[in-house]
C-alpha atoms as a PDB file:
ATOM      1  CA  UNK A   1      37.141  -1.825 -42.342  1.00  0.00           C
ATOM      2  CA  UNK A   2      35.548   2.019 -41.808  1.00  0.00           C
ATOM      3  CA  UNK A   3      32.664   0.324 -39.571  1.00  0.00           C
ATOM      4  CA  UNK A   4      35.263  -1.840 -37.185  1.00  0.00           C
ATOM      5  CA  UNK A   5      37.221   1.287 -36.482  1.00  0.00           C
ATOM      6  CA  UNK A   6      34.664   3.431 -35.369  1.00  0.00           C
ATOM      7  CA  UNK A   7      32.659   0.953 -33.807  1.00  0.00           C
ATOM      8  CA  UNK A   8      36.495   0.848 -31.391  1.00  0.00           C
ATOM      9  CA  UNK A   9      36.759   4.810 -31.003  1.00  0.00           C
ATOM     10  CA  UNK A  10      33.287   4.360 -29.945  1.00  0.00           C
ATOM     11  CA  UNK A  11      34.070   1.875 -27.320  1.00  0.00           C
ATOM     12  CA  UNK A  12      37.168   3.848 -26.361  1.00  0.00           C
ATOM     13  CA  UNK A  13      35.404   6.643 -26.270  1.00  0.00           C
ATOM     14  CA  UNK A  14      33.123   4.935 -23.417  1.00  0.00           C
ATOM     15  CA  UNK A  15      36.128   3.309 -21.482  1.00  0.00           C
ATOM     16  CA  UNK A  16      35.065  -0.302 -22.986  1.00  0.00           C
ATOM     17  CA  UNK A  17      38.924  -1.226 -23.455  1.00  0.00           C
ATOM     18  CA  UNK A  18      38.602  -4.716 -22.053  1.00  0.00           C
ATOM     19  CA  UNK A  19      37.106  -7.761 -24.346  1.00  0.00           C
ATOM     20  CA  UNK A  20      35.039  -8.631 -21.250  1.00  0.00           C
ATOM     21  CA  UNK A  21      33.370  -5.113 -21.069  1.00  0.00           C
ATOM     22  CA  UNK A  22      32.874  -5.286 -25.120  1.00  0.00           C
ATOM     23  CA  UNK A  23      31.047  -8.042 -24.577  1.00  0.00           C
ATOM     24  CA  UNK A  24      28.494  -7.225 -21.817  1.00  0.00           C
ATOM     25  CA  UNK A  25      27.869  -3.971 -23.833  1.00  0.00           C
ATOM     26  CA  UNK A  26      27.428  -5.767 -27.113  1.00  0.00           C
ATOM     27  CA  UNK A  27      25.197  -8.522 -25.236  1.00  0.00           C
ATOM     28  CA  UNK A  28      23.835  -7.266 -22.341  1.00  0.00           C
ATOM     29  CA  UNK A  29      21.747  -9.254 -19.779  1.00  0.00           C
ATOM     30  CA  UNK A  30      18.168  -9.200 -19.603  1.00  0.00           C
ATOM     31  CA  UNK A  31      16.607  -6.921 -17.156  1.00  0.00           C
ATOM     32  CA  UNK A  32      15.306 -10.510 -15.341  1.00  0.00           C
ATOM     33  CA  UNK A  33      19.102 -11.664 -15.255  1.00  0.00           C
ATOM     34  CA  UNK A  34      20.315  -8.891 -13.389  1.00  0.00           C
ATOM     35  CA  UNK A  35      21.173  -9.284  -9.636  1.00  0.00           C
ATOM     36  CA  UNK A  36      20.810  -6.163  -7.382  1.00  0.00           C
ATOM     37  CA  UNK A  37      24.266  -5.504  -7.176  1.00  0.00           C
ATOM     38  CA  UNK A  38      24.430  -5.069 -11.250  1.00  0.00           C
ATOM     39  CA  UNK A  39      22.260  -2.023 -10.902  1.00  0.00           C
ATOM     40  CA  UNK A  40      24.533  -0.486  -7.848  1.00  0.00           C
ATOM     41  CA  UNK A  41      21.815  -2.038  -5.374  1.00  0.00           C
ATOM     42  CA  UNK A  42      22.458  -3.599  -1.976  1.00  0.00           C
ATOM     43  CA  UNK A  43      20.062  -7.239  -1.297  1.00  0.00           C
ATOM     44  CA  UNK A  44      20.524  -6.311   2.168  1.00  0.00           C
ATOM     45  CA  UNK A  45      18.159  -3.018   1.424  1.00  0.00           C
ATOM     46  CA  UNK A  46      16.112  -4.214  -0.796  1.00  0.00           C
ATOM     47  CA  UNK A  47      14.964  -6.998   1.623  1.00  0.00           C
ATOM     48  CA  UNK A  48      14.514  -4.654   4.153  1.00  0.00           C
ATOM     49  CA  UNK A  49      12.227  -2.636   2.005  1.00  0.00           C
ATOM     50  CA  UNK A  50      10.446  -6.310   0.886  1.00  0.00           C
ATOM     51  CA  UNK A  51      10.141  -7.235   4.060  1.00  0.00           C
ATOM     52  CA  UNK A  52      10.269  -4.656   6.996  1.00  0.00           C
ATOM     53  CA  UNK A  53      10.142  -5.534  10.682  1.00  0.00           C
ATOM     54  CA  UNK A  54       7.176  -5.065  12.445  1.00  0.00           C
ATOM     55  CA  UNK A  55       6.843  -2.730  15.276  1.00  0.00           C
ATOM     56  CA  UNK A  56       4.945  -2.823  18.346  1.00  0.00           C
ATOM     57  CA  UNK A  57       1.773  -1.250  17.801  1.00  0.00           C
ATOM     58  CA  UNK A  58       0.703   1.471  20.133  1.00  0.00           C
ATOM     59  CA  UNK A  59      -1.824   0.685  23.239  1.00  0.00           C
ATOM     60  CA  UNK A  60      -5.505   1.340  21.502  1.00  0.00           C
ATOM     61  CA  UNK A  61      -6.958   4.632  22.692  1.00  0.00           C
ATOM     62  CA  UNK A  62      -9.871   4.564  24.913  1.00  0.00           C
ATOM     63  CA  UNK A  63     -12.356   5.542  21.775  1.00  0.00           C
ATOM     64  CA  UNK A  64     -12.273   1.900  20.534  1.00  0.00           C
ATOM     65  CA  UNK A  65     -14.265   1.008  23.105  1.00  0.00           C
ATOM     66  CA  UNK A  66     -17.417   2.824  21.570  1.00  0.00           C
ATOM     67  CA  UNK A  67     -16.052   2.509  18.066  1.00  0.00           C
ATOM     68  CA  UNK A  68     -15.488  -1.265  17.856  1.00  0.00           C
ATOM     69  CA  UNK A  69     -17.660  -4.083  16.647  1.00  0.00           C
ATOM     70  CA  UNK A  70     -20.401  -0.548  15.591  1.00  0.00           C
ATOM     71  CA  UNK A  71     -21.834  -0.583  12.274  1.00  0.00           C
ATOM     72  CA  UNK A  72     -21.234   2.983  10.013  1.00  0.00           C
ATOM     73  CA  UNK A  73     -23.624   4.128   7.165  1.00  0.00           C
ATOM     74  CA  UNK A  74     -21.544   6.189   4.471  1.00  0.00           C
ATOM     75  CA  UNK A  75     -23.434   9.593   4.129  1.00  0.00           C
ATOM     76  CA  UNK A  76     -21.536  10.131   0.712  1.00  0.00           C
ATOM     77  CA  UNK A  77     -21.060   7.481  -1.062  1.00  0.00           C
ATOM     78  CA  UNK A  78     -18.195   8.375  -2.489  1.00  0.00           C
ATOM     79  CA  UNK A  79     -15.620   5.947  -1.659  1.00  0.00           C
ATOM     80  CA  UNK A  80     -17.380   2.919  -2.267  1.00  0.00           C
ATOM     81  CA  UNK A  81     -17.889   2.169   1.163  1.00  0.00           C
ATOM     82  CA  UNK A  82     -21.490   1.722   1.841  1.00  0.00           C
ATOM     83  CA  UNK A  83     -21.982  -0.307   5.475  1.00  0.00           C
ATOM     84  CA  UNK A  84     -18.920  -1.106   7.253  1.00  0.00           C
ATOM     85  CA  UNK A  85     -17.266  -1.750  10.396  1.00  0.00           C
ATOM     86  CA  UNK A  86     -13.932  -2.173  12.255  1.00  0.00           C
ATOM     87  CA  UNK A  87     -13.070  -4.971  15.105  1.00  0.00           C
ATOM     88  CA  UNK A  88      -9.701  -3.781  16.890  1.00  0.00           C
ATOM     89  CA  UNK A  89      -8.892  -6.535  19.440  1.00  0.00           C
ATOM     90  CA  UNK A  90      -5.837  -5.354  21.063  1.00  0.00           C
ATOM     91  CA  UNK A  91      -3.359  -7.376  18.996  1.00  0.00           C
ATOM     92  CA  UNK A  92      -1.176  -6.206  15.715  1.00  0.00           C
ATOM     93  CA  UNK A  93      -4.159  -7.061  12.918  1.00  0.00           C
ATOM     94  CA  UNK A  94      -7.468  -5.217  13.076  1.00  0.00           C
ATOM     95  CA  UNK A  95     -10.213  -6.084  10.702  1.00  0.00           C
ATOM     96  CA  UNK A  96     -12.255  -4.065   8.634  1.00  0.00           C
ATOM     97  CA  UNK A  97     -15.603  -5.660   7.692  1.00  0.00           C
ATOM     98  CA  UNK A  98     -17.405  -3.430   4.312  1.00  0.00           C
ATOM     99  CA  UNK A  99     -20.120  -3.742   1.373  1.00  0.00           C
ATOM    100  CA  UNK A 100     -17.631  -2.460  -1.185  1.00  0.00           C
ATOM    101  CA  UNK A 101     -18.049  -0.660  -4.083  1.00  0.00           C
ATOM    102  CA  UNK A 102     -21.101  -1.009  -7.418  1.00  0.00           C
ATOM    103  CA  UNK A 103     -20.668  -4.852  -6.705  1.00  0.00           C
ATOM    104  CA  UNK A 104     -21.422  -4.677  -3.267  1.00  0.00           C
ATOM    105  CA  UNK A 105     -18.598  -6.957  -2.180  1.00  0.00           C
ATOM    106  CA  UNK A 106     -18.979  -8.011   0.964  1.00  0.00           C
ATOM    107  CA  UNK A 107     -15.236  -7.621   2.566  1.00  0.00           C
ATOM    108  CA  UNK A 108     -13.742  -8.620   5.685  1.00  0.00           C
ATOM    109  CA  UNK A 109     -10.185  -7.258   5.173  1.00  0.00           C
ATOM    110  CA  UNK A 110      -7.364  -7.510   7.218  1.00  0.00           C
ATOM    111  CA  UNK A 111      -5.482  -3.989   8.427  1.00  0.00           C
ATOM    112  CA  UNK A 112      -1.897  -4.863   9.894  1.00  0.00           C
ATOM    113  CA  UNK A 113      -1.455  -2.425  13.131  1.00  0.00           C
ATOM    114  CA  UNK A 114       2.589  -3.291  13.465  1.00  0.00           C
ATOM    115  CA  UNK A 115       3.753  -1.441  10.036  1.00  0.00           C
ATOM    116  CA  UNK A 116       2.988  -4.759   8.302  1.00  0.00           C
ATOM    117  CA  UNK A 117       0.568  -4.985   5.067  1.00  0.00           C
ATOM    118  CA  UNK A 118      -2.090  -7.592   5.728  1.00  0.00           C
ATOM    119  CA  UNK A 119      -3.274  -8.838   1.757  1.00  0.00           C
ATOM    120  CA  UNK A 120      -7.196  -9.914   1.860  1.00  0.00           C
ATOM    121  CA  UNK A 121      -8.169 -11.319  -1.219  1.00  0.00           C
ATOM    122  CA  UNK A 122     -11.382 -10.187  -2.912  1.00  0.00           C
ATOM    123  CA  UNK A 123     -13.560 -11.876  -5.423  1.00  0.00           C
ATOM    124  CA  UNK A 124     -13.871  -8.529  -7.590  1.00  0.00           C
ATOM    125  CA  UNK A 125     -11.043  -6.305  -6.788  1.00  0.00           C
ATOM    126  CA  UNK A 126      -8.555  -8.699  -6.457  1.00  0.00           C
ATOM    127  CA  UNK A 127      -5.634  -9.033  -3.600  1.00  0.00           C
ATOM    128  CA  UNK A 128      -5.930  -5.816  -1.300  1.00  0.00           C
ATOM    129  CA  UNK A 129      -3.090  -4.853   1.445  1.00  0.00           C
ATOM    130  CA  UNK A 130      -4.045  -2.674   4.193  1.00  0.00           C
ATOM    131  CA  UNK A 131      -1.611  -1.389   7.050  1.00  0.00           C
ATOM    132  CA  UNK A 132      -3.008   1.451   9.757  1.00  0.00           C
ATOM    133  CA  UNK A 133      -1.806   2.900  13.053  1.00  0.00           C
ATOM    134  CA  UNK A 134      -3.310   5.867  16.235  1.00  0.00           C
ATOM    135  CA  UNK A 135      -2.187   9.067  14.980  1.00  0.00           C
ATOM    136  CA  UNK A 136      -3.867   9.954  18.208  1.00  0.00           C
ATOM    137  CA  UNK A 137      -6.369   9.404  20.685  1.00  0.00           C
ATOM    138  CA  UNK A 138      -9.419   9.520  17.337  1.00  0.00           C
ATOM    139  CA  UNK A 139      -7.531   9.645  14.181  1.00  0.00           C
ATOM    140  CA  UNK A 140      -6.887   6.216  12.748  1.00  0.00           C
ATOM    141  CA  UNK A 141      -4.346   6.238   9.282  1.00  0.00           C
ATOM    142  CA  UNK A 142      -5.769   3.391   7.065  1.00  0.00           C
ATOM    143  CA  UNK A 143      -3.264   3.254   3.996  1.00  0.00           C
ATOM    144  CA  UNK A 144      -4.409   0.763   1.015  1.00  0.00           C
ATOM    145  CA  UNK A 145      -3.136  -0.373  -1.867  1.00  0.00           C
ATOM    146  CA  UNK A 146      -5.204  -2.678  -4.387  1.00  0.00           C
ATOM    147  CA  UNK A 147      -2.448  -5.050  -5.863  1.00  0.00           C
ATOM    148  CA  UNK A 148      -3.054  -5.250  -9.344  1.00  0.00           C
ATOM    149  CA  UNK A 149      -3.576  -1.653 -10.022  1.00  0.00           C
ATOM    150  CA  UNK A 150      -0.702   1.683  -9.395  1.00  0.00           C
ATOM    151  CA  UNK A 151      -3.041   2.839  -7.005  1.00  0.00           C
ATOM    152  CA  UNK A 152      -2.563   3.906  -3.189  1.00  0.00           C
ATOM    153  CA  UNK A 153      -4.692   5.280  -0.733  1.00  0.00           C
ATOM    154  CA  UNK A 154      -4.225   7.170   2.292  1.00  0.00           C
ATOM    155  CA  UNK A 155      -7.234   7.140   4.254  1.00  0.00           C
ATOM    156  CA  UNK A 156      -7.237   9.099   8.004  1.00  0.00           C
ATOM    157  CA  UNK A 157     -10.954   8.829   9.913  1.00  0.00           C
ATOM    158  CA  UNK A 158     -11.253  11.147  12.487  1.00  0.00           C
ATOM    159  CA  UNK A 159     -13.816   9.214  15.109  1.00  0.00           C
ATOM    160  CA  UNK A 160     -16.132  11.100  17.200  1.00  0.00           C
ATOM    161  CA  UNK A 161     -19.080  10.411  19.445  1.00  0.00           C
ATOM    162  CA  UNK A 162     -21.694  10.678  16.523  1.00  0.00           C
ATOM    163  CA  UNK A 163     -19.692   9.060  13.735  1.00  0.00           C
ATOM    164  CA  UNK A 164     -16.212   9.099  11.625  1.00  0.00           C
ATOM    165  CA  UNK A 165     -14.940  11.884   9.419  1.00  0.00           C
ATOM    166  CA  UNK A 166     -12.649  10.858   6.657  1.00  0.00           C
ATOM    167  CA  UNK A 167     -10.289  12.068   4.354  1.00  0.00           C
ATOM    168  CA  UNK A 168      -8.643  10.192   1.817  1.00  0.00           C
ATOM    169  CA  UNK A 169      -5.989  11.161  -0.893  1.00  0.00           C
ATOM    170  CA  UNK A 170      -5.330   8.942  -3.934  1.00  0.00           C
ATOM    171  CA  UNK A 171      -1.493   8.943  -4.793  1.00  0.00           C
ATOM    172  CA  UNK A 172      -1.350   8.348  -8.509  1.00  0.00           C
ATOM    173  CA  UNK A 173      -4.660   9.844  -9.603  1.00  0.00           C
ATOM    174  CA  UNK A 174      -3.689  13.075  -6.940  1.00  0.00           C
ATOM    175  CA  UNK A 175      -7.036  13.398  -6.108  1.00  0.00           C
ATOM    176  CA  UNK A 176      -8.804  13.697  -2.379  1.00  0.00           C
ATOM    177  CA  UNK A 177     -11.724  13.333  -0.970  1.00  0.00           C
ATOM    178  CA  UNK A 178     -13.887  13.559   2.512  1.00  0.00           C
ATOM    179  CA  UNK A 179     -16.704  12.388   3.484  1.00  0.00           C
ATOM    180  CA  UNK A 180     -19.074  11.629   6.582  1.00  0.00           C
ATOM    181  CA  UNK A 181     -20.724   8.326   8.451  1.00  0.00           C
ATOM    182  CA  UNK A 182     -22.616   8.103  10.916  1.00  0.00           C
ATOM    183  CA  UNK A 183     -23.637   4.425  13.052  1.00  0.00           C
ATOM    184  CA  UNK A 184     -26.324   2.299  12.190  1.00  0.00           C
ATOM    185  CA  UNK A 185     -28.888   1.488  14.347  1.00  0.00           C
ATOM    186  CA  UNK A 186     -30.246  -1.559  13.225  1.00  0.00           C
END
């Protein structure tokens, strides 16, 4: 039969010689079926990149001291923070407390300080994981990623005596922003 023979250059053609190797290419596994080492990947790195170690978090800088526990105002309104505040205690999870977004969710989200993501569930925006480290003595690196959307933030606040500047850069929409707050006095 015409079909059978060139159905076997075919396979020839693509080094298929083997029955076995016919097989697989005639009934290949489902993408769920496949182990990492089908697809040329090593477990060993893939749990790695699942699960990292943590790291020891560097020694807070002295502007956490005025910083912590103080309430900010958003001047902008633009990232859907409206009131929030952060509580660094000196061990490898900060928290982030914020009226988030047209919903005004009221948030108290976890930020992992040791290279870890800390999830925080949220009634309207789902699970949220938040990781952040001291660039340096008043720059704090917030990165975020809400978990059941593509989206990532990078968020860096640059603290000063008067308030926080921050910048923040989307990664799939490649879009940034800045904006200004200031403390409340309440």
């Amino acid at each position: 039969n015409r079909q059978i023979e060139i159905i076997n250059i075919l396979l020839k053609n693509r080094g298929l010689t083997r029955e076995k190797d016919r097989e697989e290419f005639f009934n290949p596994k489902l993408p769920i079926e496949l182990e990492f080492e089908d697809i040329g990947i090593f477990k060993s790195e893939v749990e790695k990149i699942a699960a990292p170690e943590p790291v020891q978090p560097a020694p807070s800088p002295r502007i956490v001291t005025s910083i912590n526990d103080r309430e900010y105002v958003d001047l902008n309104g633009t990232h859907g923070w409206s009131i929030f505040t952060f509580h660094f205690d000196g061990s490898n999870v900060a928290r982030l407390e914020l009226d988030y977004g047209e919903k005004s969710e009221n948030i108290n989200a976890l930020i992992g300080l040791d290279g870890i993501y800390r999830i925080t569930k949220t009634i309207n925006y789902g699970p949220v994981a938040i990781k952040g480290y001291w660039k340096n003595e008043n720059t704090f690196v917030l990165f975020q990623q809400f978990l059941r959307e593509a989206e990532r933030l990078t968020m860096t606040l640059t603290f000063s005596e008067i308030g926080i500047n921050r910048h923040t850069e989307w990664l799939v929409e490649n879009h940034s922003e800045d904006s200004e707050a200031v403390f409340l006095n309440r």
